[in-house]
Every structure is written in structure tokens, then in C-alpha cells.
Protein backbone atom coordinates (compact mmCIF):
# COMPACT_ATOMS: atom_id res chain seq x y z
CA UNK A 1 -10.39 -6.73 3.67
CA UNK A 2 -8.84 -3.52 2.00
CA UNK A 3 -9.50 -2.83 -1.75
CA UNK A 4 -5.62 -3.69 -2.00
CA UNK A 5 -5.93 -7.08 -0.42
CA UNK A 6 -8.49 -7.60 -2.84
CA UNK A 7 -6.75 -6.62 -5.54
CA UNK A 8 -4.15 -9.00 -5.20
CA UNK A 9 -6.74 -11.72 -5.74
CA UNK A 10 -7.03 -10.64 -9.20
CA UNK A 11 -3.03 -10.89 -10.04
CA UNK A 12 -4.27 -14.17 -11.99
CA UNK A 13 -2.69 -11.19 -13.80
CA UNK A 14 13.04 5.19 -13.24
CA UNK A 15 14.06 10.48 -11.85
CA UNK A 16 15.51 12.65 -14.51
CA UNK A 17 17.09 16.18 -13.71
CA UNK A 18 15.03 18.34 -11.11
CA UNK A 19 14.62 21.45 -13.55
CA UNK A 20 13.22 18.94 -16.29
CA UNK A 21 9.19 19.51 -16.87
CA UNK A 22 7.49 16.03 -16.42
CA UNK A 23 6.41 16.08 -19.98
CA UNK A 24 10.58 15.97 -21.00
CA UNK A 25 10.59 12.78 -18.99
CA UNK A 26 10.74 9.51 -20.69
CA UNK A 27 7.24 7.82 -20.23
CA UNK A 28 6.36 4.68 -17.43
CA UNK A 29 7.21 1.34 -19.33
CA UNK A 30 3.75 0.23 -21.12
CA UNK A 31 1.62 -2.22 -19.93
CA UNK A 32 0.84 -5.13 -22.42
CA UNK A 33 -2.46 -7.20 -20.81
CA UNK A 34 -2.12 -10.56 -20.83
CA UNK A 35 -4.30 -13.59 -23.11
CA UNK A 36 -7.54 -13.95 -21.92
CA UNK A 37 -7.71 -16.58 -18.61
CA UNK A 38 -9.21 -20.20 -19.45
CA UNK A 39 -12.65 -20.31 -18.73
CA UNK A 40 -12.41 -21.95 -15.04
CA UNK A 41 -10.17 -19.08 -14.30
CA UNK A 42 -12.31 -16.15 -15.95
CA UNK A 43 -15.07 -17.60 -13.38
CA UNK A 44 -13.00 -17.12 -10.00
CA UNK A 45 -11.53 -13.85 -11.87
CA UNK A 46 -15.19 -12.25 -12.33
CA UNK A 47 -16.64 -12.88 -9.12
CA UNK A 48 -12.79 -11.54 -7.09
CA UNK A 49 -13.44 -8.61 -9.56
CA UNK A 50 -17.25 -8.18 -8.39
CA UNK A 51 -15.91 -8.21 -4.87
CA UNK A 52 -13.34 -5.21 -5.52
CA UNK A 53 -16.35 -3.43 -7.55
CA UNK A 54 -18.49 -3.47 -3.98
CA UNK A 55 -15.56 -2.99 -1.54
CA UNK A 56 -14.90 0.34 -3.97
CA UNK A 57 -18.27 1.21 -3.37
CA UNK A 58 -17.97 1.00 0.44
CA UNK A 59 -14.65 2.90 0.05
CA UNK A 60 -15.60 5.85 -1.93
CA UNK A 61 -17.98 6.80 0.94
CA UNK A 62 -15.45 7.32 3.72
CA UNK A 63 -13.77 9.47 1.17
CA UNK A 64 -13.59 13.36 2.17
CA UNK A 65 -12.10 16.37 1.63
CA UNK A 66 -8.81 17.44 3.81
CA UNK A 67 -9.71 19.93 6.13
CA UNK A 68 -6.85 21.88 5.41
CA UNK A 69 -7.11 21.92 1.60
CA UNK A 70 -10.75 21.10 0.14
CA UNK A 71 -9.14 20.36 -2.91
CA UNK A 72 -7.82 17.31 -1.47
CA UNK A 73 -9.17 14.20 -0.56
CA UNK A 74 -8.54 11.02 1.71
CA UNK A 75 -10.09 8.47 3.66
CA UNK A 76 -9.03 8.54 7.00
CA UNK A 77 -8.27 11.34 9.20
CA UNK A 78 -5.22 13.42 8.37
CA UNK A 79 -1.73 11.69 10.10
CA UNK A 80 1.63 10.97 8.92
CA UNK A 81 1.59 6.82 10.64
CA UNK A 82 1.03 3.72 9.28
CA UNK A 83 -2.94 3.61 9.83
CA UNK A 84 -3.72 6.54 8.08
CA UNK A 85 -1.64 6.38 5.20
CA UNK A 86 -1.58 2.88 3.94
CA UNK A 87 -5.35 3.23 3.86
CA UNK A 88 -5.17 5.80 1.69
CA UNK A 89 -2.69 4.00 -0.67
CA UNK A 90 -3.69 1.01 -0.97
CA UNK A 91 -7.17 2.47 -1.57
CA UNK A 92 -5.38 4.38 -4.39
CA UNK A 93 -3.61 1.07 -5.79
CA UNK A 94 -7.42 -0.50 -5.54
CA UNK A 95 -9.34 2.61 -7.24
CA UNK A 96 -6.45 2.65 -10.22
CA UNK A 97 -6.76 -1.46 -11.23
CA UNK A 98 -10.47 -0.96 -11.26
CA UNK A 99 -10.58 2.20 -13.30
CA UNK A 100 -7.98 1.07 -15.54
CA UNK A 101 -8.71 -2.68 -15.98
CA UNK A 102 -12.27 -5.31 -16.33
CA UNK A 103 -15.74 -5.14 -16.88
CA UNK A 104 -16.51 -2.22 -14.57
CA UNK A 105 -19.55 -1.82 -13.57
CA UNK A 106 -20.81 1.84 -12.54
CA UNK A 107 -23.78 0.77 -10.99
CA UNK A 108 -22.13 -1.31 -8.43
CA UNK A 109 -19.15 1.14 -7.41
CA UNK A 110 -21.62 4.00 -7.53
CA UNK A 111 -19.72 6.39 -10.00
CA UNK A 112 -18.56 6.66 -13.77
CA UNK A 113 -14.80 5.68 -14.30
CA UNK A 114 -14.32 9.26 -15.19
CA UNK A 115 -15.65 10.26 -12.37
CA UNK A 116 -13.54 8.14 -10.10
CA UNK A 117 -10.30 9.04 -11.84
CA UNK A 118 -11.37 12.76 -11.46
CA UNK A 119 -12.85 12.91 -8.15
CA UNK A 120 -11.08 10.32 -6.21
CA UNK A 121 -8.07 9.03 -7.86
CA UNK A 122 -6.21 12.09 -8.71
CA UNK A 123 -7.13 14.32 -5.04
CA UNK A 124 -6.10 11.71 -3.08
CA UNK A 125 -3.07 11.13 -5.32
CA UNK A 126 -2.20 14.98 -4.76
CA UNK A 127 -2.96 14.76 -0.98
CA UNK A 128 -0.59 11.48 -0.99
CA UNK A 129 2.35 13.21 -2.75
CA UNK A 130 1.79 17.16 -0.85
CA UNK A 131 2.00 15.19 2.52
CA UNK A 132 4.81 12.92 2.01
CA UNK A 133 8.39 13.70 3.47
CA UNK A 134 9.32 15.28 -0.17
CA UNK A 135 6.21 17.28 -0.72
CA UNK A 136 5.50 21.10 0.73
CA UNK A 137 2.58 19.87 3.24
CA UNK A 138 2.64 18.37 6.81
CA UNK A 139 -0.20 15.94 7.72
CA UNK A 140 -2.92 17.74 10.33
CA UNK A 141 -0.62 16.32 12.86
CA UNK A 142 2.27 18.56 11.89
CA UNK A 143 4.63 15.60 10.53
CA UNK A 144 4.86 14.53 6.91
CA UNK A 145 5.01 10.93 6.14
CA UNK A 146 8.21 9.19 4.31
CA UNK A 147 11.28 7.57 5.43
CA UNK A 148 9.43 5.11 8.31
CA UNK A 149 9.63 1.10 8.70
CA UNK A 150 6.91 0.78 6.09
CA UNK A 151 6.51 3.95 4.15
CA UNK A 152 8.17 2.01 1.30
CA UNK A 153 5.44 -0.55 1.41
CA UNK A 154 2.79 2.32 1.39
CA UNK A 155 4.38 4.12 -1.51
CA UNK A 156 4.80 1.35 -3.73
CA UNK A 157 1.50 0.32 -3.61
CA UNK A 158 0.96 4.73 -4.84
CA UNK A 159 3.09 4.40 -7.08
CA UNK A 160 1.58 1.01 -8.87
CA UNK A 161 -2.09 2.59 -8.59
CA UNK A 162 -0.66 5.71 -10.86
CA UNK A 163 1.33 3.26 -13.04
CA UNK A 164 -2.01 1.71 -13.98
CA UNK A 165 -3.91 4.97 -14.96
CA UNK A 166 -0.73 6.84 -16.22
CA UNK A 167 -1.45 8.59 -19.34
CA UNK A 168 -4.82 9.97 -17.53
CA UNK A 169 -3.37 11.18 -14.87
CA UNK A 170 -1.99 15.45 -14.48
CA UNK A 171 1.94 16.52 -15.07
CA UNK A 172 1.86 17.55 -11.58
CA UNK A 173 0.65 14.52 -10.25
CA UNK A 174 2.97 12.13 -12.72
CA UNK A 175 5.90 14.45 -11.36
CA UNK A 176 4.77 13.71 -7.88
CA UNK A 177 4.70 9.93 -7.64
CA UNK A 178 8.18 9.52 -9.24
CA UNK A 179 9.50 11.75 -6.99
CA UNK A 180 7.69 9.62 -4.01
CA UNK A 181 8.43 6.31 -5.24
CA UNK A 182 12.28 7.25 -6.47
CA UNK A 183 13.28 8.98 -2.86
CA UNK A 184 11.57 5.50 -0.93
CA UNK A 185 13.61 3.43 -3.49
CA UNK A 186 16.74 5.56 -2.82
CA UNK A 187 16.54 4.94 0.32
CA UNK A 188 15.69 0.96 0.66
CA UNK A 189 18.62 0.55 -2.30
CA UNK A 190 21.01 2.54 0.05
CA UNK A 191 20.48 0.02 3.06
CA UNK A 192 20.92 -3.34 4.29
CA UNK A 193 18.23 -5.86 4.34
CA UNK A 194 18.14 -7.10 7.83
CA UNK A 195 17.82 -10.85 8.74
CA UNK A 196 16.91 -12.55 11.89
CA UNK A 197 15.97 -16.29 12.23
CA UNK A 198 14.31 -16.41 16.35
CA UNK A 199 10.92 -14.58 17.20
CA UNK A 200 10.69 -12.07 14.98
CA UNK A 201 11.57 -12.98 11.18
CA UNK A 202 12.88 -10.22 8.62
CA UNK A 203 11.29 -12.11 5.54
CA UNK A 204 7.81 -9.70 5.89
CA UNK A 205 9.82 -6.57 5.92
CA UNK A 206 12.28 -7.41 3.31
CA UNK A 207 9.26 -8.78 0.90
CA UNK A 208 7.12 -5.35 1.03
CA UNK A 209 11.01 -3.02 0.99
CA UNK A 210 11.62 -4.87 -2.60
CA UNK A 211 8.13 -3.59 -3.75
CA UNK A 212 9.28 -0.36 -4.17
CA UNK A 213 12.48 -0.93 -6.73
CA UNK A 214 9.98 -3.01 -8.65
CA UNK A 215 7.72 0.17 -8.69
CA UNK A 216 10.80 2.71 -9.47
CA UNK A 217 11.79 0.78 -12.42
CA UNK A 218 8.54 0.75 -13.78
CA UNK A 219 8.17 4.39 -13.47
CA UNK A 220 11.63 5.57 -13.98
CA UNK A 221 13.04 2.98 -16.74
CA UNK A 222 15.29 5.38 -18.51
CA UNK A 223 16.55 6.79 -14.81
CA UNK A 224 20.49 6.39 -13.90
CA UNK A 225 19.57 5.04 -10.80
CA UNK A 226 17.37 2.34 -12.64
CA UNK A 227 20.71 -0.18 -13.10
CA UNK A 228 21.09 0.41 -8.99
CA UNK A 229 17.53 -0.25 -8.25
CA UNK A 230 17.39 -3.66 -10.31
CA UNK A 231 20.18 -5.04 -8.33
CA UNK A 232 18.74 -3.93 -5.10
CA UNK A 233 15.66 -5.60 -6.01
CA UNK A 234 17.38 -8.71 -6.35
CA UNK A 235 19.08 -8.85 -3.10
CA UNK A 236 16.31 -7.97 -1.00
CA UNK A 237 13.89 -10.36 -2.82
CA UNK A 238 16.13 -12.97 -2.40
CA UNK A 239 17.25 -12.26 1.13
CA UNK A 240 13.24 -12.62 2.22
CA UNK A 241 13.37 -16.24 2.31
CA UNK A 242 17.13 -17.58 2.98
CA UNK A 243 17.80 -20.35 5.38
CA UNK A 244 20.76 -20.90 7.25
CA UNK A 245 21.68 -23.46 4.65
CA UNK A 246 21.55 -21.32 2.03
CA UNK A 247 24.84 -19.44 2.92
CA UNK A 248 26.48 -22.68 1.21
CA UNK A 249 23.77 -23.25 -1.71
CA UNK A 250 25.43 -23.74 -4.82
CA UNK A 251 22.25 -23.08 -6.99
CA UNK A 252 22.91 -20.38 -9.26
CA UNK A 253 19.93 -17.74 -8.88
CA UNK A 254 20.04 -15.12 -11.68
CA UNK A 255 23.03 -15.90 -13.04
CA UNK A 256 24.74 -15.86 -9.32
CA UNK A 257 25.33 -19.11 -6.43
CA UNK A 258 22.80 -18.63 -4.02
CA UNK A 259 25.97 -18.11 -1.47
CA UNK A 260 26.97 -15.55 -2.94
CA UNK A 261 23.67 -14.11 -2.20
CA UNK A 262 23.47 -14.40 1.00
CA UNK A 263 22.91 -11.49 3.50
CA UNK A 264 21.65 -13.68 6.57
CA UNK A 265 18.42 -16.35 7.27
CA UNK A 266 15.04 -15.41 7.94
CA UNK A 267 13.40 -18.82 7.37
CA UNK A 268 14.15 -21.93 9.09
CA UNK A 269 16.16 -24.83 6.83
CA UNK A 270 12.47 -26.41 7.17
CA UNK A 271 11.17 -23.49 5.71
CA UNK A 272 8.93 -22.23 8.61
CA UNK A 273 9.61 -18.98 10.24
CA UNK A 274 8.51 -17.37 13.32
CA UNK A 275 6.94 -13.86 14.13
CA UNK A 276 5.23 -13.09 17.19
CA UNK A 277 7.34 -15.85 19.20
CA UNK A 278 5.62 -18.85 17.08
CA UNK A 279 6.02 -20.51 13.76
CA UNK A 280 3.24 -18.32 12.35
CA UNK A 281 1.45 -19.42 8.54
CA UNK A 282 0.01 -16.11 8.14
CA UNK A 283 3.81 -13.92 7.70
CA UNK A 284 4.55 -17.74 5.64
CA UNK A 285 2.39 -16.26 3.35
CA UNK A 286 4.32 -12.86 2.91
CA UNK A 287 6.40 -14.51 -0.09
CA UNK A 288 2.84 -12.93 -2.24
CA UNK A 289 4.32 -9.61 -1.19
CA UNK A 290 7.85 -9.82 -3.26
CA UNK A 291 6.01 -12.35 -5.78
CA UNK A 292 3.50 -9.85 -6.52
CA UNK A 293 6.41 -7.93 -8.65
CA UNK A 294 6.21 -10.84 -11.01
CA UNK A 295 3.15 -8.80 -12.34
CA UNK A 296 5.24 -5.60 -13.02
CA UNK A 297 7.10 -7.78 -15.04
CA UNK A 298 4.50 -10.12 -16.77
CA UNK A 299 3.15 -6.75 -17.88
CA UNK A 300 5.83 -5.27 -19.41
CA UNK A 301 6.83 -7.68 -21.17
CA UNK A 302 9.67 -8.61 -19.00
CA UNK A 303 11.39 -11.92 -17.93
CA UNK A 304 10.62 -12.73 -14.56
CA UNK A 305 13.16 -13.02 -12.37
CA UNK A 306 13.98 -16.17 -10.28
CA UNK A 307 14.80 -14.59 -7.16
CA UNK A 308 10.87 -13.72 -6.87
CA UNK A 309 10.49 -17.85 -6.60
CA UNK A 310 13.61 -18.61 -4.39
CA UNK A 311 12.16 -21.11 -1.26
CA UNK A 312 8.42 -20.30 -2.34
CA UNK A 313 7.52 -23.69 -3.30
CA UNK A 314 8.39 -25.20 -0.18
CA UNK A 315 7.39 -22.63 1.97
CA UNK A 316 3.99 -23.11 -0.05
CA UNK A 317 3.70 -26.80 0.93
CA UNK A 318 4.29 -26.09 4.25
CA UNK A 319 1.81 -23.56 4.42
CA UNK A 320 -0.87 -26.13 2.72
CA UNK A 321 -0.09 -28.79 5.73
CA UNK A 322 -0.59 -26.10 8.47
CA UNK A 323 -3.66 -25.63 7.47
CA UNK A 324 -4.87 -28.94 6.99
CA UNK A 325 -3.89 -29.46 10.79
CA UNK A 326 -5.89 -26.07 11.60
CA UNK A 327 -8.88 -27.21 9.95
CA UNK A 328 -8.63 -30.55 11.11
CA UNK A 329 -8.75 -29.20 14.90
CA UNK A 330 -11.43 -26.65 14.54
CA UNK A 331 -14.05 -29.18 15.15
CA UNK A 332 -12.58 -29.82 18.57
CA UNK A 333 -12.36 -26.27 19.08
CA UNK A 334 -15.48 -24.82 17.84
């Protein structure tokens, strides 16, 4: 399990002008922590939270300077694909919550918060943002990474991690990320979210490409572009999870008929979907990748919007019945 993945157990919680310095640039929206969890809830939260604290620990010691810049640090070998950056940033994401957020425990992860802001967070940060497609630096494989299937996905989850520990963190590195997270969200804003019902469903793409307008807008809320990115984030959020029915729904979603909406069905009018040639529960569970922006919004204070919830419910029940049937036949299969 990655420090990201375990992260998201714990959610029970825009760029100006090129010549401006980062200091001229309007600040991240603030974050504003929630009420304190009822009791039952503060139970599950501390012992999820534990689990993050250890998994950190384990982290932090494949963590290494880049051979090609000491100064730097990551946690996998130096190339520009999906394996070795994702790693790196949802390790980043998973350092930030735990530095920023909870009871942390230095004796358990191994090293100080200050320490892990100033040893960890920020060189990987500035390996992250030298490396990508908009920095100066190539990977050690001679290709910088950016503008791929998922590279949205990966920089979101950068650009969250600095959002967490903002204030803390250098100009150069603050500069960085928005310029990261702002050229990913460009780019997914620019497109077309894709859609296809049979064998290979759209909704897991489309779910991790809205991350990163959540992301921009939280960084960049003053930004011109930050009007644009909103209302990309509602169409690909909402065309995740559209059935073929849904192209005549008449439920108004945001202030706009589902219909109106539509872009094309990824999901099944039974709500299933398939991937990998089957009707699969594990990418039925990929509606926690667009619902996980409810938290950018929860924490600033925002309303949440109701695209984020479009088809989740039922999807949800269905997911609860398949695996009442799985664990019903793993007796017979053990």
C-alpha cells in the first residue's frame, strides 16, 4: 500500500504573469480543519493515522539522493514513466498530510517534522518540478516527465502534498508546483474526456484527469484560467460515471440537466462497468478518485459540488453486493 493509498483512508477529512516573483502571487486558498470526528470515528482515524506514521517510516529509507544532482532526492530510480514518478508523488502527497496534520509521532516515522519537511519534502519536491516537462532537467533516462496518460494524476497528487505544507515551503519551490499543476490542468481543460462503455471503461481515467483542476484552483484561485478550470472540473467529474441513460436524464446537476451534460457512458445503466474485459469492482471503486476533491473543498470552506456524487450511491451498492458474493465463495475456493 503506498503512503498515498493510505492517506486517503484518513479523508474522514490558480498562474499569474511569468515575470511576476512568487511572493507577488496571490497565496493558495487556506485550509480551515474540520470539528473534531465523534469518538467511534477518532478510533478508526488514529489507528489509519498510525499506519501512515509506519509506512512513512518504511518510505523515508528508500529515499536517496539523485545521482545527477545530490541536492535532490527521490525514491526510485531516476525515469520519466509512470513507475517512477507516481512513487515519488504520491510519497510527496503522503509526507505533506503527515507533516502538516495529527498527532505525529517522531519516534515512529524516525525523524522530526522539521526534519522531514527539510530533508525529504522539499528535495524531492525540487527533483519533481526540475524533471517535469516544464522544468530545465531530463530524468537519468534523458526524457522529462509531463504531458502522458497519467501525468495529471501524478501531479495532482504534487501539487495537494505542497498545498498542505504551503507557507513552509521555498519561493522556488511554491513557483514550481503551480507551474506543474497549472500546465497539467491546461492541458486536461483543453481536451475531451473520452467515454467508452465495452472492455475498457473511461470512468478511471476521467476520475484521476479531474484531480488536477481541483488542485489548480486550490493553488491558483485568483488565476484567469481559474473560471476555465472550474467548469472543466465539472464535466470531467461528471462524465466519470454516465450511463447510456443519462444522455436523456432530466436531473438538474449543478444548476444544469444531466443531458445536457453528457459527453458519452462509461458505466452500464446498472451501474457496473467493465475494465480488463469483465465487470471489475476494483475500477467500481475509482468514483474515491474524483470524490476525493470533495476534501479540497470541505477545506476551504467551499460548497461541494454535486457532480462529485453523480451515480456514486448506486455504484456503491453494487460494489457492497459484489463483495458479499466474493466472500461468500472464498470458502469454496480457499
Amino acid at each position: 500500500m503506498s503512503c498515498t493509498a493510505t492517506l486517503r483512508g484518513l479523508a474522514c477529512f490558480c498562474l499569474c504573469a511569468a515575470s511576476q516573483v512568487a511572493a507577488e502571487i496571490p497565496p493558495p486558498l487556506p485550509i480551515h480543519l474540520p470539528r473534531e470526528a465523534p469518538a467511534p470515528l477518532r478510533a478508526v482515524q488514529s489507528r489509519l493515522y498510525r499506519a501512515a506514521l509506519k509506512q512513512a517510516h518504511y518510505l523515508l529509507g528508500t529515499v536517496h539522493p539523485w545521482k545527477e544532482d545530490a541536492a535532490l532526492r527521490l525514491l526510485t530510480e531516476s525515469r520519466s514513466g509512470e513507475h517512477w514518478i507516481r512513487p515519488n508523488t504520491g510519497a510527496v502527497e503522503g509526507f505533506a498530510f503527515l507533516q502538516r496534520f495529527g498527532p505525529y509521532d517522531e519516534s515512529i516515522v524516525g525523524v522530526s517534522r522539521s526534519a522531514l519537511l527539510r530533508d525529504t519534502l522539499v528535495p524531492m519536491m525540487r527533483y519533481l518540478v526540475a524533471t517535469h516537462i516544464t522544468g530545465s532537467r531530463p530524468t537519468s533516462d534523458g526524457k522529462p516527465w509531463g504531458d502522458a496518460w497519467q501525468s495529471a494524476h501524478w501531479a495532482q497528487m504534487l501539487g495537494r502534498g505542497a498545498w498542505f505544507v504551503w507557507t513552509d515551503l521555498p519561493a522556488d519551490v511554491q513557483s514550481g508546483v503551480r507551474r506543474v499543476v497549472a500546465h497539467e490542468a491546461d492541458r486536461i481543460a483543453r481536451a475531451e474526456p473520452p467515454h467508452q462503455l465495452r472492455a475498457d471503461t473511461k470512468a478511471e481515467e476521467n476520475a484521476w484527469n479531474s484531480q488536477i483542476l481541483s488542485v489548480a484552483m486550490l493553488l491558483l484561485p485568483h488565476d484567469l484560467r481559474c473560471a476555465g478550470w472550474e467548469k472543466a472540473h465539472q464535466k470531467w467529474v461528471m462524465s466519470s460515471f454516465l450511463r447510456p441513460a443519462d444522455e436523456r436524464n432530466g436531473a438538474v446537476v449543478n444548476g444544469r440537466p444531466v443531458r445536457e451534460q453528457f459527453t458519452g457512458a462509461n458505466i452500464f445503466d446498472d451501474f457496473t462497468l467493465e475494465n480488463h474485459n469483465m465487470v471489475h469492482p476494483d475500477y467500481m471503486t475509482t468514483f474515491s478518485l474524483s470524490l476525493g476533491c470533495a476534501l479540497d473543498f470541505a477545506l476551504t470552506g467551499r460548497r461541494i459540488p454535486e457532480a462529485l456524487l453523480f451515480n456514486v450511491a448506486p455504484i456503491y451498492e453494487n460494489l457492497k453486493g459484489s463483495c458479499s458474493v466474493i466472500l461468500r465463495g472464498s470458502a469454496s475456493t480457499c
